[in-house]
PDB file of N, CA and C in Angstrom:
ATOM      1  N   UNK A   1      -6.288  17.130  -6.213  1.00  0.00           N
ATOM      2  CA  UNK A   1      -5.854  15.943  -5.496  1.00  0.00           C
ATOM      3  C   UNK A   1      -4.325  15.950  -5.408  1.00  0.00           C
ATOM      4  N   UNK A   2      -3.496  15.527  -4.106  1.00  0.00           N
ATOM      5  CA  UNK A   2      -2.531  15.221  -4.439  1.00  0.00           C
ATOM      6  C   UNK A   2      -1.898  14.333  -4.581  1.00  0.00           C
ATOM      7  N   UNK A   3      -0.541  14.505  -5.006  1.00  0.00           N
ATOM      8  CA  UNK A   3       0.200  13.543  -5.826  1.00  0.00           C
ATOM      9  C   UNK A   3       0.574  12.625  -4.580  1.00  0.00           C
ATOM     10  N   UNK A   4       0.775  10.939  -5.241  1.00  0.00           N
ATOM     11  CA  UNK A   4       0.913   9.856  -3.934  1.00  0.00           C
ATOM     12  C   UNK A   4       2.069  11.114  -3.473  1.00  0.00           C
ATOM     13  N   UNK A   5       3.149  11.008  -4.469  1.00  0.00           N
ATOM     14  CA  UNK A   5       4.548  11.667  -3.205  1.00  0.00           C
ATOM     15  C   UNK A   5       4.451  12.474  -2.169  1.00  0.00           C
ATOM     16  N   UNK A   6       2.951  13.348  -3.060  1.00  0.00           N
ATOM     17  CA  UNK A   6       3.283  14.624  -1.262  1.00  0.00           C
ATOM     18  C   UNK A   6       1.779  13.738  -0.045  1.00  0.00           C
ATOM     19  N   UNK A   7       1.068  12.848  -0.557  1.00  0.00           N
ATOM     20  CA  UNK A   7       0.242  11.911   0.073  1.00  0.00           C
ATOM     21  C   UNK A   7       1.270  11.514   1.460  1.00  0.00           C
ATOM     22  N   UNK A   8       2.408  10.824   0.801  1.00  0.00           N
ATOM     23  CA  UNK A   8       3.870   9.803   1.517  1.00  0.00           C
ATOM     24  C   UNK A   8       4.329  10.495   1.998  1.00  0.00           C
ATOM     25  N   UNK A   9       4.499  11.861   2.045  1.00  0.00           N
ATOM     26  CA  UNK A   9       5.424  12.621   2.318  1.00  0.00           C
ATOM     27  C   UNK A   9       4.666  13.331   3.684  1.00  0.00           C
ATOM     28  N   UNK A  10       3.308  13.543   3.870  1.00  0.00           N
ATOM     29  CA  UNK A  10       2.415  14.066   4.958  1.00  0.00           C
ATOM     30  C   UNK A  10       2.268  13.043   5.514  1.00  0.00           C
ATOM     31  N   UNK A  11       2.461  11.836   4.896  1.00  0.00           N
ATOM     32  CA  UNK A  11       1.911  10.717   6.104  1.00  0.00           C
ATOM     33  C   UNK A  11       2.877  10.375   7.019  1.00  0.00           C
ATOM     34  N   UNK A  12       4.244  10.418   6.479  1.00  0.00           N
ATOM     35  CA  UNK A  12       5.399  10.397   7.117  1.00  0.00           C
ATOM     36  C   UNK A  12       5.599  10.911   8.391  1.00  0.00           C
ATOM     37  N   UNK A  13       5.143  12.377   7.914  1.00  0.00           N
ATOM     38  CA  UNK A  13       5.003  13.464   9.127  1.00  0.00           C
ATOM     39  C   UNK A  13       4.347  13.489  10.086  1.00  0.00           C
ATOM     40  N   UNK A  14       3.181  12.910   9.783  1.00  0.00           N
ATOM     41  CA  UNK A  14       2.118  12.313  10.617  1.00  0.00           C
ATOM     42  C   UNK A  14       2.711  11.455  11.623  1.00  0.00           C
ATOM     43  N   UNK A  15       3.441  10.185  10.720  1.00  0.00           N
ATOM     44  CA  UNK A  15       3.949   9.401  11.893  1.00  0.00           C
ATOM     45  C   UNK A  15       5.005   9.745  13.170  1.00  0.00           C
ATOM     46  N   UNK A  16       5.527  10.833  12.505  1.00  0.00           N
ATOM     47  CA  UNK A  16       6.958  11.625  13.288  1.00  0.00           C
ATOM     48  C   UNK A  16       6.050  12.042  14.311  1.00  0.00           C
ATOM     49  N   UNK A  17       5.157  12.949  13.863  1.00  0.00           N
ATOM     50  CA  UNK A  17       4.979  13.528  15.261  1.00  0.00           C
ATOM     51  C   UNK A  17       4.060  12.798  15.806  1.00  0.00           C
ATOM     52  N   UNK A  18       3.249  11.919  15.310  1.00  0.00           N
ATOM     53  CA  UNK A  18       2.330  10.839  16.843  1.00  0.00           C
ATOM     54  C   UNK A  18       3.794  10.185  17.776  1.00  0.00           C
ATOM     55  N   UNK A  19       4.911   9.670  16.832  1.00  0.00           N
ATOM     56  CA  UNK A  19       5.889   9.114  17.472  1.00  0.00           C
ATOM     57  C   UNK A  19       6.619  10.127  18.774  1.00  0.00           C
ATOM     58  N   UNK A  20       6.597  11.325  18.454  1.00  0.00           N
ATOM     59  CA  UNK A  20       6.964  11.913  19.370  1.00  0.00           C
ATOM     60  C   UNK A  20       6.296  11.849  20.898  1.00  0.00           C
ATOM     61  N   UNK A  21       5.150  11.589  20.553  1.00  0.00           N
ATOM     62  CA  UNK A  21       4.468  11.621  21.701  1.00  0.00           C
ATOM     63  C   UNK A  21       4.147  13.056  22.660  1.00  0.00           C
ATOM     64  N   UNK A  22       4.151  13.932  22.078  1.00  0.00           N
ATOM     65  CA  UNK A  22       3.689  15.377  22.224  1.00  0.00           C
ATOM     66  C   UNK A  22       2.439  15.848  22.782  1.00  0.00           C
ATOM     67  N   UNK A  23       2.022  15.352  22.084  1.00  0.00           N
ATOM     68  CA  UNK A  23       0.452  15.526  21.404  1.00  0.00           C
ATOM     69  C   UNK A  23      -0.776  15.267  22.437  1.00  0.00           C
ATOM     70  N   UNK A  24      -1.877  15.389  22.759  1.00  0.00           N
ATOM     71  CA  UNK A  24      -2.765  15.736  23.563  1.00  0.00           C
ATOM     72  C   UNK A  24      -3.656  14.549  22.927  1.00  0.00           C
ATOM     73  N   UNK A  25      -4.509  13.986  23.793  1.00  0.00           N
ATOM     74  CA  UNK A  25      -5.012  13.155  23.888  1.00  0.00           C
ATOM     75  C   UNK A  25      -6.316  13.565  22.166  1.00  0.00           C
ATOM     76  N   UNK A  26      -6.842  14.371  22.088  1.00  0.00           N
ATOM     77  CA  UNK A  26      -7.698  14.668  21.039  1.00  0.00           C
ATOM     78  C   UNK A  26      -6.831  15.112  20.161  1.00  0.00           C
ATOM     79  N   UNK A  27      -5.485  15.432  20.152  1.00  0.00           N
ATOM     80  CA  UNK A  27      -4.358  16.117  18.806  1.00  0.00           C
ATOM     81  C   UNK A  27      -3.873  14.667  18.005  1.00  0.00           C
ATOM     82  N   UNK A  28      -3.923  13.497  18.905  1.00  0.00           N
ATOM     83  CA  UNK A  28      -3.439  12.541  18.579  1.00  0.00           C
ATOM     84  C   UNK A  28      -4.341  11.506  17.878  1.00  0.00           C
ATOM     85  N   UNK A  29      -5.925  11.764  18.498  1.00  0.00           N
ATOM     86  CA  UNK A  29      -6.843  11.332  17.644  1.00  0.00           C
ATOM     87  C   UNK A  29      -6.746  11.792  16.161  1.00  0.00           C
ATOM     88  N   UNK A  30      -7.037  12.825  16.583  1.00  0.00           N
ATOM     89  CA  UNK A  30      -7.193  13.777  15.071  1.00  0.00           C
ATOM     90  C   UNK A  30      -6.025  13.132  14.306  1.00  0.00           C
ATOM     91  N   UNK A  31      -5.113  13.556  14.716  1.00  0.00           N
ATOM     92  CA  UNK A  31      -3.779  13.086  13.835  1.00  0.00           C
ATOM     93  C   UNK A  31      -3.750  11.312  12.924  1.00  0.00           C
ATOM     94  N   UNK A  32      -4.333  10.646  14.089  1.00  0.00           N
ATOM     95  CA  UNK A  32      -4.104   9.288  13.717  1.00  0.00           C
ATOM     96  C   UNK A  32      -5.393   9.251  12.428  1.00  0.00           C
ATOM     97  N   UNK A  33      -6.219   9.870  13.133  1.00  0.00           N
ATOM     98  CA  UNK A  33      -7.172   9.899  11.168  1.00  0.00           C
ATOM     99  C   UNK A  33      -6.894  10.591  10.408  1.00  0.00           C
ATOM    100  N   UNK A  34      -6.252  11.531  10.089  1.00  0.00           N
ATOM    101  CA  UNK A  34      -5.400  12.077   9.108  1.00  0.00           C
ATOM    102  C   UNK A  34      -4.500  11.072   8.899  1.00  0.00           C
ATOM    103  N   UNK A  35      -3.669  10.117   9.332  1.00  0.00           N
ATOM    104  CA  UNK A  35      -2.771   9.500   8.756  1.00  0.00           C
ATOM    105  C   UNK A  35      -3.368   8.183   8.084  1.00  0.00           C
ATOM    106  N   UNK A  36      -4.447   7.487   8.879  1.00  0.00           N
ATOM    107  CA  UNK A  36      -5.643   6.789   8.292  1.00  0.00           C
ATOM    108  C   UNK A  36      -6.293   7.347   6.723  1.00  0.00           C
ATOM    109  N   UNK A  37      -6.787   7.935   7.000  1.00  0.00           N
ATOM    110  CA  UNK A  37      -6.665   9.049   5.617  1.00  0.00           C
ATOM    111  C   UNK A  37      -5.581   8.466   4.473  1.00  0.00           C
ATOM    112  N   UNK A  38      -4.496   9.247   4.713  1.00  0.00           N
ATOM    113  CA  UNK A  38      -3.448   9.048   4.251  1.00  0.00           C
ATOM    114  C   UNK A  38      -3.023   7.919   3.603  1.00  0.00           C
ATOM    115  N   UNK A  39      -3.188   6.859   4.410  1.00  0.00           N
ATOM    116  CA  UNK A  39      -2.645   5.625   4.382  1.00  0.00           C
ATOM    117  C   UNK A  39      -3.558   5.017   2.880  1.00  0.00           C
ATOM    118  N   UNK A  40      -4.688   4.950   3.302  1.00  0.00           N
ATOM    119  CA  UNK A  40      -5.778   4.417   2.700  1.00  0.00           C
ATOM    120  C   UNK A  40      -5.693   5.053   1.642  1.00  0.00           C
ATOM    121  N   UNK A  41      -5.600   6.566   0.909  1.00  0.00           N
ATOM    122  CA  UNK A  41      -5.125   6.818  -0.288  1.00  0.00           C
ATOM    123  C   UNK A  41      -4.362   6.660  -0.755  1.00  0.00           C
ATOM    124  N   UNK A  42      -3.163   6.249  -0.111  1.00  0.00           N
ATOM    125  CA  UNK A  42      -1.864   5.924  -0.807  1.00  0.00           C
ATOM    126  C   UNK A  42      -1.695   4.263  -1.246  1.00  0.00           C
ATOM    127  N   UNK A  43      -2.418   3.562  -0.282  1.00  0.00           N
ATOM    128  CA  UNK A  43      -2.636   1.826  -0.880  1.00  0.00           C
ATOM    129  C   UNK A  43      -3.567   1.969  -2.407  1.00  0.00           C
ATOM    130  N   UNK A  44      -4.746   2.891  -1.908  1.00  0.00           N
ATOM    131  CA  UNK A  44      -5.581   2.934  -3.282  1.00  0.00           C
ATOM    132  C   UNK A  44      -4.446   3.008  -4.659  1.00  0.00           C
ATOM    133  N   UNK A  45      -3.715   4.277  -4.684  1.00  0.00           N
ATOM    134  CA  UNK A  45      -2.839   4.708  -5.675  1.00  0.00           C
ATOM    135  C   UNK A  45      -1.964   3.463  -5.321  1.00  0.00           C
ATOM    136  N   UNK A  46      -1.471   2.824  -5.272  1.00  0.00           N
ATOM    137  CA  UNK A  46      -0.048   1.885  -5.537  1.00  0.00           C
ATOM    138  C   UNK A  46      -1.106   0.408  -6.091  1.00  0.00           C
ATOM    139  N   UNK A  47      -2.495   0.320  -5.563  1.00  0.00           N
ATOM    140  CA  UNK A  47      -3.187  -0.836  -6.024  1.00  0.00           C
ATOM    141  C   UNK A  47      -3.493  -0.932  -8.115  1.00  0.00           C
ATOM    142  N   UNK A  48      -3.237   1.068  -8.105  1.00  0.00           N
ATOM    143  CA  UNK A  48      -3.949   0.995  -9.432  1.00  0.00           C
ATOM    144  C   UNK A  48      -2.727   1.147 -10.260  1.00  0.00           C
ATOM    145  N   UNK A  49      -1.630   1.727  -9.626  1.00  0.00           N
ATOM    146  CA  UNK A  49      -0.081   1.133 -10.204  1.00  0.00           C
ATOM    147  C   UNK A  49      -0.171   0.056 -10.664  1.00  0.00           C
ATOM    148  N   UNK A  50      -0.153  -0.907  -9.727  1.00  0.00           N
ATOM    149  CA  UNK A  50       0.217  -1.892  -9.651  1.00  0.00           C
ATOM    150  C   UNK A  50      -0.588  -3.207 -10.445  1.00  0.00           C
ATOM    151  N   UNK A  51      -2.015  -2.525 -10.701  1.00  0.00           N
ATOM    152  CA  UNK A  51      -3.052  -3.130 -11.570  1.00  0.00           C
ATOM    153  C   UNK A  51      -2.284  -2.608 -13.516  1.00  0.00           C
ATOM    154  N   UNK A  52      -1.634  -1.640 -13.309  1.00  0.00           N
ATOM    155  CA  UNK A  52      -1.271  -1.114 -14.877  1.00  0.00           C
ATOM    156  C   UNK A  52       0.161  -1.848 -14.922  1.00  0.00           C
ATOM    157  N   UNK A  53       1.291  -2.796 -14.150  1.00  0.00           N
ATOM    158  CA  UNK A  53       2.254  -3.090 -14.115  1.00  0.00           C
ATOM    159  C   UNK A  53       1.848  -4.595 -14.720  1.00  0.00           C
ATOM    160  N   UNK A  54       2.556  -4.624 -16.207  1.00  0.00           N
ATOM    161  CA  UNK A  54       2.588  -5.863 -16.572  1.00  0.00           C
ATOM    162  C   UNK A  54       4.291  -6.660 -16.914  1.00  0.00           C
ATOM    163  N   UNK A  55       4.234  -7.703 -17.525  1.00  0.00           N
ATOM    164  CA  UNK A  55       5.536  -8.615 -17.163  1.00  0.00           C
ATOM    165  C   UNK A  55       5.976  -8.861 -18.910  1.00  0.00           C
ATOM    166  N   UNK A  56       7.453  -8.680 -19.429  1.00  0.00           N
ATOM    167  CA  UNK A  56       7.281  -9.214 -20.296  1.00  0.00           C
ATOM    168  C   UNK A  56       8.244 -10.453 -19.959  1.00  0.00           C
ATOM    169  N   UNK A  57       7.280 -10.918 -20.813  1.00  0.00           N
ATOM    170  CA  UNK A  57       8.040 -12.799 -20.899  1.00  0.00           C
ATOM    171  C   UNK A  57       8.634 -13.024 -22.330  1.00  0.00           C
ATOM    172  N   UNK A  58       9.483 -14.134 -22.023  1.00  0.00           N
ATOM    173  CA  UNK A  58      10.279 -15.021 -22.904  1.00  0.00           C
ATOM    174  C   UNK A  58       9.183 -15.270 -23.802  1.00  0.00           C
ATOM    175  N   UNK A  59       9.670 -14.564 -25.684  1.00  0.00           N
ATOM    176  CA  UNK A  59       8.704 -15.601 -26.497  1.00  0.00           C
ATOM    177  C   UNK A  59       9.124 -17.147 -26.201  1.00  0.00           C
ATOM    178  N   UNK A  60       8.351 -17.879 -26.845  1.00  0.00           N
ATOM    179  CA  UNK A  60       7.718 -19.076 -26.919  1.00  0.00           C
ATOM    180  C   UNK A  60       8.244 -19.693 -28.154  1.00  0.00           C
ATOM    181  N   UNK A  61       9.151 -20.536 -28.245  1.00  0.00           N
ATOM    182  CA  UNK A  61       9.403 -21.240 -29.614  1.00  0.00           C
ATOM    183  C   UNK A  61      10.156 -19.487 -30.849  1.00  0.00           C
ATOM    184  N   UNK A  62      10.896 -19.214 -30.721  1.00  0.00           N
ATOM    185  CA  UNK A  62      11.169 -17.633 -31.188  1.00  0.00           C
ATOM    186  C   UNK A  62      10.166 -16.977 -32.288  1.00  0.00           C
ATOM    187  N   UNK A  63       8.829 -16.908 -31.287  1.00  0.00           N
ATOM    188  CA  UNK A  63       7.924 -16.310 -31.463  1.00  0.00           C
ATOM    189  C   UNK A  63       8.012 -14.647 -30.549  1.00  0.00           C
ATOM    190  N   UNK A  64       7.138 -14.055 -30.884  1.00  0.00           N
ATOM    191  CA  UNK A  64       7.476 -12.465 -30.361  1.00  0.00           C
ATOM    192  C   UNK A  64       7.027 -12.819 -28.770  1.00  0.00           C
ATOM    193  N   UNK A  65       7.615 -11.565 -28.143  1.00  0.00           N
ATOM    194  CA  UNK A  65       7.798 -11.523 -26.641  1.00  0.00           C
ATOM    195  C   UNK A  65       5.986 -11.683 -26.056  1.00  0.00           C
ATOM    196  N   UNK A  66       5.747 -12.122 -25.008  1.00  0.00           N
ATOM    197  CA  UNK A  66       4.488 -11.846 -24.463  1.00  0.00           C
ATOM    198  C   UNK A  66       4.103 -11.100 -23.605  1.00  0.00           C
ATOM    199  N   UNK A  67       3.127 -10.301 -23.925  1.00  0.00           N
ATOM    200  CA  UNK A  67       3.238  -9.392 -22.042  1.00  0.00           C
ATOM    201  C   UNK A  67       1.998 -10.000 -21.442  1.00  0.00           C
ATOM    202  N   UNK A  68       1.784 -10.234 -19.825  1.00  0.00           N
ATOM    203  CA  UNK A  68       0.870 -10.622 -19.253  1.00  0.00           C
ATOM    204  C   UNK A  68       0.740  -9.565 -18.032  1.00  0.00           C
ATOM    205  N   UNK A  69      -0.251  -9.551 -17.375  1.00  0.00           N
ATOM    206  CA  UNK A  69      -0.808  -8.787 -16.338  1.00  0.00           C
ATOM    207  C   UNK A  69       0.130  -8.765 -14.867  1.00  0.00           C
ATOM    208  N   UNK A  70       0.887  -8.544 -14.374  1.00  0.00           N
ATOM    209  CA  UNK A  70       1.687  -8.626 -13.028  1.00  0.00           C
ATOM    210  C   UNK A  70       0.651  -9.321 -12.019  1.00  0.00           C
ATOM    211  N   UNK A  71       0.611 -10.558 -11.702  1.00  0.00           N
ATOM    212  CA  UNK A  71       0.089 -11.050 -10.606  1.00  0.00           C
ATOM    213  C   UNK A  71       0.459 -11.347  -9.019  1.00  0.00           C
ATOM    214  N   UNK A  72       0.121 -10.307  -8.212  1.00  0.00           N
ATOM    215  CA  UNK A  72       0.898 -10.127  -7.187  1.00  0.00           C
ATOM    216  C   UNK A  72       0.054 -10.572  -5.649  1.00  0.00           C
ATOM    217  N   UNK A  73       0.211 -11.442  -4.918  1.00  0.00           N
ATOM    218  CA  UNK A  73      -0.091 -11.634  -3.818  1.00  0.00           C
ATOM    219  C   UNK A  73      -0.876 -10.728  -2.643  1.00  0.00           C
ATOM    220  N   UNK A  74      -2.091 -11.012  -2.368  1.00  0.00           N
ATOM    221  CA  UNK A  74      -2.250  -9.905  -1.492  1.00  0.00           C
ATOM    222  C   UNK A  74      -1.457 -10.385  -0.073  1.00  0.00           C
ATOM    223  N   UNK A  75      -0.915  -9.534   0.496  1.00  0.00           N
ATOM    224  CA  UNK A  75       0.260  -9.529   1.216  1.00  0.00           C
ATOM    225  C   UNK A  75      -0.653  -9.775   2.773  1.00  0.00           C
ATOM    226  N   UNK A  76      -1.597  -9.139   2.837  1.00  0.00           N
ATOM    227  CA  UNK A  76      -2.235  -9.174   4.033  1.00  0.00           C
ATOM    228  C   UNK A  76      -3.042 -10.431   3.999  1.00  0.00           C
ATOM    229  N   UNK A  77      -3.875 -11.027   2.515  1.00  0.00           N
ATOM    230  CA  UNK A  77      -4.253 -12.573   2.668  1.00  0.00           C
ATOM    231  C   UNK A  77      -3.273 -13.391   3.617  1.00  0.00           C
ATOM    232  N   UNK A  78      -2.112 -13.209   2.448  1.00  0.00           N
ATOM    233  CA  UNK A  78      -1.005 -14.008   3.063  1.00  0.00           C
ATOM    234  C   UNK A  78      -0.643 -14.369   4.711  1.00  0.00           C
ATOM    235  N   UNK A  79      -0.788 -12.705   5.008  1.00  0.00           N
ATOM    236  CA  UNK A  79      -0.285 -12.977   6.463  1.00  0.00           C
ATOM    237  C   UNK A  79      -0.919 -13.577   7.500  1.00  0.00           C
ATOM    238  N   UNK A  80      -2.701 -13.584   6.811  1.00  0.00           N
ATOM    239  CA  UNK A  80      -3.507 -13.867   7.620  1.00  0.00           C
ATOM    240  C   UNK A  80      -3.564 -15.536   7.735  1.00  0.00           C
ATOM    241  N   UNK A  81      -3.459 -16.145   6.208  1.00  0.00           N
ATOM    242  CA  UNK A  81      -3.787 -17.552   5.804  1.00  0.00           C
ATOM    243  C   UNK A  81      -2.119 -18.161   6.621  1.00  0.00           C
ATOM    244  N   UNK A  82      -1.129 -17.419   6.965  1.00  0.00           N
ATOM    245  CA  UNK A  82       0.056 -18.471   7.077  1.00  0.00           C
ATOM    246  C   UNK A  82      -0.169 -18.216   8.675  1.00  0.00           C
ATOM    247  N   UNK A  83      -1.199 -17.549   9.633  1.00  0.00           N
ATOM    248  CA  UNK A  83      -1.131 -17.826  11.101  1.00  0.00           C
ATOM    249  C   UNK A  83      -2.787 -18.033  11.254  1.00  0.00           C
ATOM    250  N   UNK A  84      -3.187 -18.550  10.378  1.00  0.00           N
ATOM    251  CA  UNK A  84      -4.799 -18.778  10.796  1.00  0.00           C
ATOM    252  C   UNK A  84      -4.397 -20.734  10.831  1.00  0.00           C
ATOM    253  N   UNK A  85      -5.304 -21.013  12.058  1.00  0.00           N
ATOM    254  CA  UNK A  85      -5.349 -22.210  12.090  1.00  0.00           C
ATOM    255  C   UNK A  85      -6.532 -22.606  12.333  1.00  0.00           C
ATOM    256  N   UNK A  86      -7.401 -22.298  11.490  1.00  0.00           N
ATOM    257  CA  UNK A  86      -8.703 -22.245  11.612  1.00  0.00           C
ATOM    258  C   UNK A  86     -10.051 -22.476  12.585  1.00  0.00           C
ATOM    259  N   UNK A  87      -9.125 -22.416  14.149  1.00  0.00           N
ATOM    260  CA  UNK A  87     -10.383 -22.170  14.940  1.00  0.00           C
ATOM    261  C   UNK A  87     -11.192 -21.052  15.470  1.00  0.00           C
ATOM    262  N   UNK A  88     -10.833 -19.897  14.899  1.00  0.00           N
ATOM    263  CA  UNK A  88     -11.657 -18.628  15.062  1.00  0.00           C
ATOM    264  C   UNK A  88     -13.141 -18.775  14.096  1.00  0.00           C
TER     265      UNK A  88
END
């Protein structure tokens, strides 16, 4: 398997050259699911980062430090709940 970096690093490339606009109507398919691909393994890996990223906090009364779990927003809820106006 590879590592997210060379994951980020092909997907990149991916985007360069669809951006170029080169590419043949089936080169560009292909391409865009390879970067689909891509994409989707690299959210997986930063989700399970990001599940092992915890916070330390201020003890409590100078009691020892606390660590808790990093609780982070799903970003795409977000975007959806701050332009949904619920008539769909």
């Amino acid at each position: 398997m590879a590592s997210f970096e060379d994951q980020l690093a092909e997907l990149e490339k991916v985007v360069e050259r669809l951006e170029r606009g080169e590419l043949s109507l089936e080169e560009n398919v292909s391409l865009f699911e390879r970067g689909m691909h891509l994409s989707h393994a690299c959210k997986q890996e930063l989700d399970r980062a990001e599940s092992r990223i915890q916070v330390l906090l201020d003890p409590k009364e100078d009691g020892p430090h606390r660590v808790e779990d990093l609780q982070v927003e799903d970003e795409d809820e977000s975007y959806e709940n701050e332009y949904d106006d619920g008539r769909l």
